[in-house]
N, C-alpha and C. Protein backbone atom coordinates (compact mmCIF):
# COMPACT_ATOMS: atom_id res chain seq x y z
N UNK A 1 -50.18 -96.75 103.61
CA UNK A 1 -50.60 -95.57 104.33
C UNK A 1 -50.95 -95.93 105.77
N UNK A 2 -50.66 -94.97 106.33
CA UNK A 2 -51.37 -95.36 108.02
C UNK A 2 -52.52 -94.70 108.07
N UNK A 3 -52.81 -95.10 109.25
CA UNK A 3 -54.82 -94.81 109.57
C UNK A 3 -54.62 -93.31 110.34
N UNK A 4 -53.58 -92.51 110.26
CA UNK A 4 -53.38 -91.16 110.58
C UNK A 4 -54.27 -90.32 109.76
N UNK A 5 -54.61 -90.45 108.37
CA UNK A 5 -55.23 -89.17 107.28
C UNK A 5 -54.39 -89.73 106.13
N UNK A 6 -54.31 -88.58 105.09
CA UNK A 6 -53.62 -88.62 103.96
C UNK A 6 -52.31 -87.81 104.48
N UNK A 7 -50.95 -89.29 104.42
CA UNK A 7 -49.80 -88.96 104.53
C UNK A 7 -49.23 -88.28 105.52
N UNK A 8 -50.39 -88.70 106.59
CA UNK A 8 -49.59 -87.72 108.19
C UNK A 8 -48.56 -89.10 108.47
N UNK A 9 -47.38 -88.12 109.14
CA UNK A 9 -46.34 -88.69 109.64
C UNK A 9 -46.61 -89.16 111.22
N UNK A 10 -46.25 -89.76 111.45
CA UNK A 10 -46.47 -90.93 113.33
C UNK A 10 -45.18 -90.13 113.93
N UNK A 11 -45.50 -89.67 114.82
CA UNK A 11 -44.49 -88.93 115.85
C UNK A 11 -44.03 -90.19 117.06
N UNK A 12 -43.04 -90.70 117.18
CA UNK A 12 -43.46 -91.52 118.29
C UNK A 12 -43.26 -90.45 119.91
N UNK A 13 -43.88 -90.07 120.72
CA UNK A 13 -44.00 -89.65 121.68
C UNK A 13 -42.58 -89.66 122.69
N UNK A 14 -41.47 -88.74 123.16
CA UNK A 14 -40.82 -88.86 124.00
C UNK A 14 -41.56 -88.63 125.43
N UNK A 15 -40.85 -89.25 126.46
CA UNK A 15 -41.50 -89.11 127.39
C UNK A 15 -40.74 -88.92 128.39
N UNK A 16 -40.84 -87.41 129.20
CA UNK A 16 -39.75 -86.83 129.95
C UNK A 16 -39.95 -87.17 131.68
N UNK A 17 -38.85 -87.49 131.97
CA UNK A 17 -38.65 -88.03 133.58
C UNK A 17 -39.52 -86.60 133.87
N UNK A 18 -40.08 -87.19 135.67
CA UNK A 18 -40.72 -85.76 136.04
C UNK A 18 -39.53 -84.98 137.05
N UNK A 19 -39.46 -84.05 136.87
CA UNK A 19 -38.61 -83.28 137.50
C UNK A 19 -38.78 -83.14 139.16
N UNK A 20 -38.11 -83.55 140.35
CA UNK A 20 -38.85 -83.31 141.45
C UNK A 20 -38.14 -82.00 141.97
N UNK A 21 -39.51 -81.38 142.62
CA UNK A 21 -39.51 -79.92 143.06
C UNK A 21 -39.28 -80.10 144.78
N UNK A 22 -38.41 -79.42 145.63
CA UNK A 22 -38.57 -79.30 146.81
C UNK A 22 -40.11 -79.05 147.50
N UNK A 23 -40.53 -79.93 148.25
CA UNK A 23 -41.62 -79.30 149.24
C UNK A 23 -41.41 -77.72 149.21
N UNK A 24 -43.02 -77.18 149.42
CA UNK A 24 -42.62 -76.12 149.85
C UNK A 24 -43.90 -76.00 150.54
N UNK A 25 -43.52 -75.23 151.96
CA UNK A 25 -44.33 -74.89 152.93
C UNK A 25 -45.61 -74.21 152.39
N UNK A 26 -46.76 -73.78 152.17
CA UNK A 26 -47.84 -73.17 151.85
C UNK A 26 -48.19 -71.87 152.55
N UNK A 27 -47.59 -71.76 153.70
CA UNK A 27 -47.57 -70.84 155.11
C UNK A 27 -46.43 -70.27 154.99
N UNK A 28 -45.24 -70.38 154.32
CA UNK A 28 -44.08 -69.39 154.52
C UNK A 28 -44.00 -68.18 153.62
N UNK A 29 -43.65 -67.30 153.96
CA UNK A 29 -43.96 -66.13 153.48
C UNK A 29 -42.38 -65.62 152.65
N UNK A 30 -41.91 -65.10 152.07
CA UNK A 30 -40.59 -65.13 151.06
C UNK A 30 -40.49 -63.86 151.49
N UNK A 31 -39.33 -63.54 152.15
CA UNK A 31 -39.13 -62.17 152.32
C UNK A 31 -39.06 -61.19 151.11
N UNK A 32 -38.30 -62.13 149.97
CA UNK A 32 -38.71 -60.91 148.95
C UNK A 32 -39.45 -60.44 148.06
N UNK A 33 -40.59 -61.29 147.95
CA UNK A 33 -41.86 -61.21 147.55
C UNK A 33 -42.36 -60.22 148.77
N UNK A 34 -42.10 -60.05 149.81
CA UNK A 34 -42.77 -58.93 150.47
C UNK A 34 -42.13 -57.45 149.91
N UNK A 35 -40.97 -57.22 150.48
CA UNK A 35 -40.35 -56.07 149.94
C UNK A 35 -40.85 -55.73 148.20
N UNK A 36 -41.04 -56.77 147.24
CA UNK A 36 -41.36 -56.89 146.14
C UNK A 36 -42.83 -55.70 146.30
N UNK A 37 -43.41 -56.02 146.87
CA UNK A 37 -44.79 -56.02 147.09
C UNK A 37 -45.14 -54.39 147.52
N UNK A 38 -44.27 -54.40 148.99
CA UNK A 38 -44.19 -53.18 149.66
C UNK A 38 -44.10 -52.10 148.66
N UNK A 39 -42.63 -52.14 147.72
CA UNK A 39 -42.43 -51.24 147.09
C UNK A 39 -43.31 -51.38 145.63
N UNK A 40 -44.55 -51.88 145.17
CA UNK A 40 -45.24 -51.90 144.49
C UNK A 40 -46.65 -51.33 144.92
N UNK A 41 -46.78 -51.63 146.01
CA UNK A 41 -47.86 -50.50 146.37
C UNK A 41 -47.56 -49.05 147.26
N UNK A 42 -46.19 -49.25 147.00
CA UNK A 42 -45.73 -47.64 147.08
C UNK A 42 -45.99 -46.68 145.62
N UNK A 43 -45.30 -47.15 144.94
CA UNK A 43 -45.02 -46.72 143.64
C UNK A 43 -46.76 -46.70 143.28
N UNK A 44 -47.93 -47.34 143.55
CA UNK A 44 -48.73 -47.50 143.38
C UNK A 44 -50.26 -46.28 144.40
N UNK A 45 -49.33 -45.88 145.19
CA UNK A 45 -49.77 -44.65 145.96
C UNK A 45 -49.55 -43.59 145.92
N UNK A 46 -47.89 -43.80 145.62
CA UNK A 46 -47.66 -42.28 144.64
C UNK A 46 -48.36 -41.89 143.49
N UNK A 47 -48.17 -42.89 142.43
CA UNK A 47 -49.35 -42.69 141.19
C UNK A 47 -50.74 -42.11 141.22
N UNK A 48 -51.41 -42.49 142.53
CA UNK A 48 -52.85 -42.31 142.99
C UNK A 48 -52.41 -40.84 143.53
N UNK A 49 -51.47 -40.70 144.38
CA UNK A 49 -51.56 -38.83 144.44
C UNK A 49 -51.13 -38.27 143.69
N UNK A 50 -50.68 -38.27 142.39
CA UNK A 50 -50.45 -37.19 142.02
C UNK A 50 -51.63 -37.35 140.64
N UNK A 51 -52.27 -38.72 140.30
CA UNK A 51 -53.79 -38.36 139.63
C UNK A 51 -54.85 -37.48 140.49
N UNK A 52 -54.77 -37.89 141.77
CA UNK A 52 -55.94 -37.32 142.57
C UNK A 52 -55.67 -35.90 142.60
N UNK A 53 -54.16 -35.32 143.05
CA UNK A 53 -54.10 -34.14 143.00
C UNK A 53 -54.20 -32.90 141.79
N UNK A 54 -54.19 -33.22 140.38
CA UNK A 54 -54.37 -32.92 139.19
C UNK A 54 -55.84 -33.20 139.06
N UNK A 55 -56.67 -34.32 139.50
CA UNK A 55 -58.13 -34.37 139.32
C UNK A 55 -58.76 -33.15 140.25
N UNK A 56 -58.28 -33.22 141.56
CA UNK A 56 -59.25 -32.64 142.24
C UNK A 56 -58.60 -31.06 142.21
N UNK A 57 -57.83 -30.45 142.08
CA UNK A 57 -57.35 -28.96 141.60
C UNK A 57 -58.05 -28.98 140.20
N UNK A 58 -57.95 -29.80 139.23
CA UNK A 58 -58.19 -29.45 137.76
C UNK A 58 -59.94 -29.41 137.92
N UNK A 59 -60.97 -30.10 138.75
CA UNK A 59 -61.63 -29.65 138.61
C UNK A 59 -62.30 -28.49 139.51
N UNK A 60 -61.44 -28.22 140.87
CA UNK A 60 -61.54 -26.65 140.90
C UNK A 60 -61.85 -25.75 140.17
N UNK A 61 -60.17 -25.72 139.78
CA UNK A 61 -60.22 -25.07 138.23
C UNK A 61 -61.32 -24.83 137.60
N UNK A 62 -61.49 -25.74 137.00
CA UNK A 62 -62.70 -25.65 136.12
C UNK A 62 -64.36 -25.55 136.61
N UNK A 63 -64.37 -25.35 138.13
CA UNK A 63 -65.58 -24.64 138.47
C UNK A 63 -65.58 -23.44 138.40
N UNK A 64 -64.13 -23.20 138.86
CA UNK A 64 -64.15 -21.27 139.34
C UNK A 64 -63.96 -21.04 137.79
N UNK A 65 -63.48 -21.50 136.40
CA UNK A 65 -63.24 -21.08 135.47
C UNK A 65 -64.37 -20.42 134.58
N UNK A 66 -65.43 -21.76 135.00
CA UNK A 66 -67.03 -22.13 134.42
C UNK A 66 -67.41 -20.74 135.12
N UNK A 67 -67.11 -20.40 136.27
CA UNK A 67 -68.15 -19.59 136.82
C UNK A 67 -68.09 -18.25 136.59
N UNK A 68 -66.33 -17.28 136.45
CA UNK A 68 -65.54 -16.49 135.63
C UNK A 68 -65.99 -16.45 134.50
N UNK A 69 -66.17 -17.40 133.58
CA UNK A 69 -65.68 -17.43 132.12
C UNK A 69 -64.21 -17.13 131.98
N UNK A 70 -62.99 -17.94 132.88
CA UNK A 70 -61.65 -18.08 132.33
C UNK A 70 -61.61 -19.44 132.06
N UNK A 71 -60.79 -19.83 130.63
CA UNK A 71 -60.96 -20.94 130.42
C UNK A 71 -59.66 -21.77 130.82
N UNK A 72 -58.48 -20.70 131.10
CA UNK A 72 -57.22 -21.06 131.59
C UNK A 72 -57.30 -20.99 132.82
N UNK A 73 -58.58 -21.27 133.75
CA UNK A 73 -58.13 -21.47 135.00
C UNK A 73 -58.13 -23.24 135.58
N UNK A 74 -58.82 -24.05 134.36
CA UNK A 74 -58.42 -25.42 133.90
C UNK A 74 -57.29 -26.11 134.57
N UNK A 75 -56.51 -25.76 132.95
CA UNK A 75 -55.45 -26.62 132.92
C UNK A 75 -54.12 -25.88 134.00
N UNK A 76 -54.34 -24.64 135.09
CA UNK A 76 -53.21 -24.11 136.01
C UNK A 76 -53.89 -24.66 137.47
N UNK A 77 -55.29 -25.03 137.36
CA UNK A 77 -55.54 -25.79 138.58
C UNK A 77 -55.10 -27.18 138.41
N UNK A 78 -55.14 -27.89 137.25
CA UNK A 78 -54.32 -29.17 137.19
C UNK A 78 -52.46 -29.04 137.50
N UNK A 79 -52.20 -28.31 137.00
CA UNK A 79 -50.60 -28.17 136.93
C UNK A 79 -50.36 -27.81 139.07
N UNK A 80 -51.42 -26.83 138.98
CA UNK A 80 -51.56 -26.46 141.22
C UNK A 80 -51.21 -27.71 141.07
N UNK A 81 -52.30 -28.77 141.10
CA UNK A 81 -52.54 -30.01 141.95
C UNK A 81 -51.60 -31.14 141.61
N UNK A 82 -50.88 -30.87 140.65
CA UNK A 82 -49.62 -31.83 140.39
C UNK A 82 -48.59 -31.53 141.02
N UNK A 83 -47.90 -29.73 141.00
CA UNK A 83 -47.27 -29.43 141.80
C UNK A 83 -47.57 -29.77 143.35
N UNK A 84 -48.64 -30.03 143.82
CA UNK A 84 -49.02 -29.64 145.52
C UNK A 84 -48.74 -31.42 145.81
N UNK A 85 -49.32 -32.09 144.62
CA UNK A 85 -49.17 -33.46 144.96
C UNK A 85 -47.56 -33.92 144.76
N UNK A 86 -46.85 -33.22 143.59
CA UNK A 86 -45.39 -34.02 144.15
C UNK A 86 -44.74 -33.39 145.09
N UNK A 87 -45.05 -32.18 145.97
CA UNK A 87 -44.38 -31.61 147.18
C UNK A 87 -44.71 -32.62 148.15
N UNK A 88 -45.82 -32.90 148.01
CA UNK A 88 -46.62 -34.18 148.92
C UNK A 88 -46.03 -35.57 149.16
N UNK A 89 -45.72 -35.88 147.68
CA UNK A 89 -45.06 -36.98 148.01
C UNK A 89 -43.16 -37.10 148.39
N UNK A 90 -42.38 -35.80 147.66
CA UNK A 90 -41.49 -36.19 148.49
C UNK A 90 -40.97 -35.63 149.96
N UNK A 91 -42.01 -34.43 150.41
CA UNK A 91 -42.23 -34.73 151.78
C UNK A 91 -42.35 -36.10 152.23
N UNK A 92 -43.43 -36.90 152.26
CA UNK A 92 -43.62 -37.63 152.81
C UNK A 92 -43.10 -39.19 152.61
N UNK A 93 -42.26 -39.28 151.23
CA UNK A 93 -41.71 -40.12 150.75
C UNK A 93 -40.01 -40.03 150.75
N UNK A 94 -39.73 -38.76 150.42
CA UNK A 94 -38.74 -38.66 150.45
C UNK A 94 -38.10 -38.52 151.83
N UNK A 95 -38.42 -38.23 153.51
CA UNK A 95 -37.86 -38.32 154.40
C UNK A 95 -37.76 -39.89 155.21
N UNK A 96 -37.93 -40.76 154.19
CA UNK A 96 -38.36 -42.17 155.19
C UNK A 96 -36.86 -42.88 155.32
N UNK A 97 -35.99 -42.52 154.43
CA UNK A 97 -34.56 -43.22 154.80
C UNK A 97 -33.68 -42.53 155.79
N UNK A 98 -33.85 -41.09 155.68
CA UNK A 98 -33.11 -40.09 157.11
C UNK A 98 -34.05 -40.14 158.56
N UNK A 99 -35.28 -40.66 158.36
CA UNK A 99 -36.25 -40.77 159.83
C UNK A 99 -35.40 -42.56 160.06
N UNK A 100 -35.41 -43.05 159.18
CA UNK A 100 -34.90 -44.90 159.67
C UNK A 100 -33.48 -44.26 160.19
N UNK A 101 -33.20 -43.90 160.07
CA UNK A 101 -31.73 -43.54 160.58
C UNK A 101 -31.43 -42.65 162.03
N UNK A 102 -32.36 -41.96 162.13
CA UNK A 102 -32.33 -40.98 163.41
C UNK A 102 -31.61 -40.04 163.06
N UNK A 103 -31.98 -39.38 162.25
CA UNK A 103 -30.89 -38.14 161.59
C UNK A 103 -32.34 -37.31 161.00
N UNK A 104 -32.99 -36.46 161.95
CA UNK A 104 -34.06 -35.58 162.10
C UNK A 104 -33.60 -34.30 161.62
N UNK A 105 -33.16 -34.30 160.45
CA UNK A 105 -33.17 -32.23 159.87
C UNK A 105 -33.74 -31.80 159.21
């Protein structure tokens, strides 16, 4: 028996060359890790308006509803503020490839 336990098997260890990696600058910036980025906190601003715009209509809503007694004025101030927020965003999202271009209609 070996001094492993009861009946453990001895692995003998391979041992792998180290792979060498190019230097890499610490200061250079990867262009597409930016664009990566850009368009992640786009997609990440759109998301934020059209929660904010459903939060802050839906609880309109639901002051003027509370104050009425309509209970469907709720969930049509959320649906306002979703509608108002995606007019919002592709106004302001959707004209950014015809403004890069100079083609103003």
């Amino acid at each position: 028996m070996s001094g492993n336990g009861k009946g453990a098997v001895t692995r003998s260890r391979v041992t792998r060359s180290r792979v060498t990696r190019p230097a890499r600058d610490p200061d250079a910036v990867d262009p597409d890790a930016y664009g990566r980025a850009l368009g992640l906190s786009t997609g990440w601003t759109v998301f934020s308006y059209l929660i904010a715009g459903m939060a802050a209509y839906g609880f309109i809503g639901w002051l003027i509803g509370r104050a009425v007694h309509v209970a469907i004025l709720f969930p049509l101030g959320m649906l306002v503020g979703l509608g108002i927020s995606i007019g919002y965003v592709i106004h302001h999202y959707g004209r950014q490839e015809a403004a890069g271009k100079g083609d103003h209609r």
